[in-house]
N, C-alpha and C. Protein backbone atom coordinates (compact mmCIF):
# COMPACT_ATOMS: atom_id res chain seq x y z
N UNK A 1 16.91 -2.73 16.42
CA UNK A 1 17.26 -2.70 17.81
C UNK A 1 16.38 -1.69 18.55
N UNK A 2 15.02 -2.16 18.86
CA UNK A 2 14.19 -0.94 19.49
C UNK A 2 14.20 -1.40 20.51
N UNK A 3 14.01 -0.54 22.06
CA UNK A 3 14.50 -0.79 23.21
C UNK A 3 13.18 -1.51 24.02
N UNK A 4 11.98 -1.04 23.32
CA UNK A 4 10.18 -2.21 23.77
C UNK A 4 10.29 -3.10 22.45
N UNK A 5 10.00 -3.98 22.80
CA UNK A 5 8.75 -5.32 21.88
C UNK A 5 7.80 -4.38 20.92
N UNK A 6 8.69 -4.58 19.49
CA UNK A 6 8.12 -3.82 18.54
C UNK A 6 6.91 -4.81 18.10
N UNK A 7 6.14 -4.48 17.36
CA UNK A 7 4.89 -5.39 16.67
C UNK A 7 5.24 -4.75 15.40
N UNK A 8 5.58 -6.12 14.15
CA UNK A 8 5.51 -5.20 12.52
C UNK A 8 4.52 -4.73 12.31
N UNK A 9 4.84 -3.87 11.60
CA UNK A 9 3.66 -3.24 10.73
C UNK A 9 3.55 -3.17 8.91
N UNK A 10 2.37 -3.18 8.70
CA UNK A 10 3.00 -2.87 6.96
C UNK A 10 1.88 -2.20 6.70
N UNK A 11 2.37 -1.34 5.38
CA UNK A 11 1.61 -0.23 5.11
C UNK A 11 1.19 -0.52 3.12
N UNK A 12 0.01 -0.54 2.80
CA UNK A 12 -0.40 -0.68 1.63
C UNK A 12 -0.72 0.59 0.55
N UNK A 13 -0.13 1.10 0.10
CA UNK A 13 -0.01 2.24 -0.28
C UNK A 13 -0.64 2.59 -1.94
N UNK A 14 -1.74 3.05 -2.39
CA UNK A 14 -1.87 3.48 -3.76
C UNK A 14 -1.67 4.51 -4.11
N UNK A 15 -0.89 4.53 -5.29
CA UNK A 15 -0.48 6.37 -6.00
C UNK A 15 -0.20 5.82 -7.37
N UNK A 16 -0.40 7.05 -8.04
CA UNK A 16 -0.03 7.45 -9.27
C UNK A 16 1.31 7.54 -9.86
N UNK A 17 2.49 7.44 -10.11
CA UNK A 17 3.56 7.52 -9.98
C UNK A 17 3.84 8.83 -10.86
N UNK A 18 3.10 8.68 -12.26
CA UNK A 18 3.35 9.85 -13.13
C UNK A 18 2.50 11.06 -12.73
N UNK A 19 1.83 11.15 -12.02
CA UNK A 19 1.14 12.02 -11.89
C UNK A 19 1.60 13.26 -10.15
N UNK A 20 2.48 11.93 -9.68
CA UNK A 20 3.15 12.10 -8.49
C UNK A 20 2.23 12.35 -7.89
N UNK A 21 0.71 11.15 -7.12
CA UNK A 21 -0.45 11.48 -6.64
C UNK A 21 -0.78 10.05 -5.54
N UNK A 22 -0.51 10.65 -4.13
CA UNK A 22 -1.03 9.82 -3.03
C UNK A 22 -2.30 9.57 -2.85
N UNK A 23 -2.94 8.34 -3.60
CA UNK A 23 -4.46 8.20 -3.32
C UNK A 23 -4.96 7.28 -2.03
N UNK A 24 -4.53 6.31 -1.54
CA UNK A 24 -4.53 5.80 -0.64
C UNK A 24 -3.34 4.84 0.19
N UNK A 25 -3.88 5.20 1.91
CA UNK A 25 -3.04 4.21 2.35
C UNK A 25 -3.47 3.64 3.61
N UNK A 26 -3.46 2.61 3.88
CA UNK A 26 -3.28 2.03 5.19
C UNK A 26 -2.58 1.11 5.94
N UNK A 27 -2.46 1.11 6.55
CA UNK A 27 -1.66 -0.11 7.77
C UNK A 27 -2.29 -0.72 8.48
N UNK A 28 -1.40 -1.87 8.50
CA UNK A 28 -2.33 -3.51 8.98
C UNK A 28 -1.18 -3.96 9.91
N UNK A 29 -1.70 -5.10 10.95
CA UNK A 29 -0.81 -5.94 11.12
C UNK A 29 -1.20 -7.35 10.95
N UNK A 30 -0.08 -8.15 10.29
CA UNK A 30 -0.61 -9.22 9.82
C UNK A 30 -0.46 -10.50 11.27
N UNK A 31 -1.60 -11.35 11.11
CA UNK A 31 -1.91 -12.18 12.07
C UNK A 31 -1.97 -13.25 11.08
N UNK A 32 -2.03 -14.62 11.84
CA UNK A 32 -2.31 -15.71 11.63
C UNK A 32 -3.66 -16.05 11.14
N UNK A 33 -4.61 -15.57 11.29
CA UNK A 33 -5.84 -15.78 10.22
C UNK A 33 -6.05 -15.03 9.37
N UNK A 34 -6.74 -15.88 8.16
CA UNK A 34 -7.09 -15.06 7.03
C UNK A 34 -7.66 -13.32 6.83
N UNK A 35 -6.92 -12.91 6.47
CA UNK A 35 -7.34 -11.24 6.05
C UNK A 35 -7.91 -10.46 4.95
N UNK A 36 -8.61 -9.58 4.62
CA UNK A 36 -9.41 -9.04 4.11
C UNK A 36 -8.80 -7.52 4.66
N UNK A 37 -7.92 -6.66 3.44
CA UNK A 37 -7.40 -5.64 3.67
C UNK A 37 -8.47 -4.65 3.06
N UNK A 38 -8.96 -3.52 3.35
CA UNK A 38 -9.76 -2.52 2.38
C UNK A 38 -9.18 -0.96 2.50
N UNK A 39 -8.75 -0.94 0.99
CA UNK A 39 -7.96 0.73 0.99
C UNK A 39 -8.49 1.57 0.21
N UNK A 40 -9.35 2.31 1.08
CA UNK A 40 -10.27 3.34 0.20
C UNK A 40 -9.27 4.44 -0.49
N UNK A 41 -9.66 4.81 -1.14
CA UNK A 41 -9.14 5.99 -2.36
C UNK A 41 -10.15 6.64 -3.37
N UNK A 42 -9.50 8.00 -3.77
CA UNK A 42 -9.84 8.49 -4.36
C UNK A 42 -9.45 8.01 -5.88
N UNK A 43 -10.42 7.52 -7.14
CA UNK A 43 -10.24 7.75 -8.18
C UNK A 43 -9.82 8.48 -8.66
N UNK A 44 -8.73 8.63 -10.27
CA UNK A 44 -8.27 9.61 -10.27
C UNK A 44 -9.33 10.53 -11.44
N UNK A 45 -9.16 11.58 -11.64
CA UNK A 45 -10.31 12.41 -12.04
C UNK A 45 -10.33 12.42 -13.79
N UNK A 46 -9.43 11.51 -14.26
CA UNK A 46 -9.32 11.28 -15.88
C UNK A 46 -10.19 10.27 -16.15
N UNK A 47 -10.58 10.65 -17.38
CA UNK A 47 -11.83 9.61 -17.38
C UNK A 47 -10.71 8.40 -18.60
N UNK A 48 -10.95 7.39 -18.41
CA UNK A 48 -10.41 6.19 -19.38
C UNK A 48 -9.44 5.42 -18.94
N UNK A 49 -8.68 4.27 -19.44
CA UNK A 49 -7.79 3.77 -18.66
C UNK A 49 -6.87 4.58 -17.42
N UNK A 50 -6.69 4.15 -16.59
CA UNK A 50 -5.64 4.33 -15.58
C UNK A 50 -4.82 3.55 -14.97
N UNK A 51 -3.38 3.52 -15.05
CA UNK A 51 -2.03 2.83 -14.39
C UNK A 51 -2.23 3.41 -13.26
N UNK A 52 -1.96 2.73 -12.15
CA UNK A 52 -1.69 3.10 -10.55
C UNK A 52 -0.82 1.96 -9.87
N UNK A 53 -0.20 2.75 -8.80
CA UNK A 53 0.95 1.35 -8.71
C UNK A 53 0.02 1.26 -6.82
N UNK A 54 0.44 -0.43 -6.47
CA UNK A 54 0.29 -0.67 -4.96
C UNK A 54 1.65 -0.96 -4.29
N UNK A 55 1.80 -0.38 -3.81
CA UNK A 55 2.74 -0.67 -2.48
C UNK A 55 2.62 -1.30 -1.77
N UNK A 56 3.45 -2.42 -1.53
CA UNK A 56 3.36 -2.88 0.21
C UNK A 56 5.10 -2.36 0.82
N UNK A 57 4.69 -1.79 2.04
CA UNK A 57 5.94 -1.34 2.81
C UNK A 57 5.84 -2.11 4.17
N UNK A 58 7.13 -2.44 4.52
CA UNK A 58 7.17 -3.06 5.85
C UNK A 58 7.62 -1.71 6.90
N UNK A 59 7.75 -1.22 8.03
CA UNK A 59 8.07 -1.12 8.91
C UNK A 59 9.08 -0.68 9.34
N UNK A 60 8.99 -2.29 9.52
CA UNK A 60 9.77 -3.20 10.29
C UNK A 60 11.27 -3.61 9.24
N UNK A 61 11.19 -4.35 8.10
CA UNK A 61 12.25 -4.94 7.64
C UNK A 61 12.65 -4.32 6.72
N UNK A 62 13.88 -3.94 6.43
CA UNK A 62 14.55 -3.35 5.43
C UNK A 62 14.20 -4.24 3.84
N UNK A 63 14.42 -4.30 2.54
CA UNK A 63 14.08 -4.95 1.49
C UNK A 63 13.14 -5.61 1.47
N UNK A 64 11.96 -5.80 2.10
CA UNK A 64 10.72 -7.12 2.18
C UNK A 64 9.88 -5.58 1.03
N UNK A 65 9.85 -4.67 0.69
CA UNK A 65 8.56 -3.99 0.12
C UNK A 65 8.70 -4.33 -1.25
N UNK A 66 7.31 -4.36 -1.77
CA UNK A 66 6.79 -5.09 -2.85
C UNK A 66 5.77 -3.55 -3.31
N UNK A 67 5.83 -4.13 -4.93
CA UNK A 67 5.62 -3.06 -5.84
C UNK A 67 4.48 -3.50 -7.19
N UNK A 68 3.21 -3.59 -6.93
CA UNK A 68 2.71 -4.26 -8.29
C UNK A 68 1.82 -2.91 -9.12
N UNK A 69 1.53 -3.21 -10.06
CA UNK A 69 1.03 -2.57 -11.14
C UNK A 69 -0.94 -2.99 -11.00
N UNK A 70 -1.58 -1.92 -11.49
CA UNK A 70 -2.90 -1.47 -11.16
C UNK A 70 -3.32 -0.83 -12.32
N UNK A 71 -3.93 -2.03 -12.89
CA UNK A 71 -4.84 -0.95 -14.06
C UNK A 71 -6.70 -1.12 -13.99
N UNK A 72 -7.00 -0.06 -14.73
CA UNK A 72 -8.62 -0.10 -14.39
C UNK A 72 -8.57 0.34 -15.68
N UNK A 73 -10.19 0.21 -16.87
CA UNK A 73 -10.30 0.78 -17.49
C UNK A 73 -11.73 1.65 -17.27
């Protein structure tokens, strides 16, 4: 119930979970044509495999955020 014409937003978020480490984030708004998101970050400074989780957060809607898994070796 916001009192102007909200526009969603969502926010793409990379971190570390065990390490409790915010490496990147940004916010988009999604449109009707095809997108191409880019979320710079810092690597983390261990050298060899690494788990990192991505976030997507809405805003806007309560339960829509999504949670996937990120590995690199």
């Amino acid at each position: 119930f916001y009192p102007l014409r909200k526009e969603e937003g969502w926010w793409l978020v990379i971190g570390q979970p065990s390490e409790r480490l915010l490496l990147g984030i940004k916010r988009f708004v999604i449109n009707n044509s095809v997108m191409t998101i880019n979320v710079p970050f810092a690597a983390p400074s261990t050298l060899g495999a690494c788990s990192l989780k991505l976030y997507l957060v809405s805003d806007s809607y309560l339960g829509c955020d999504q949670e996937f898994d990120l590995s690199f070796m």
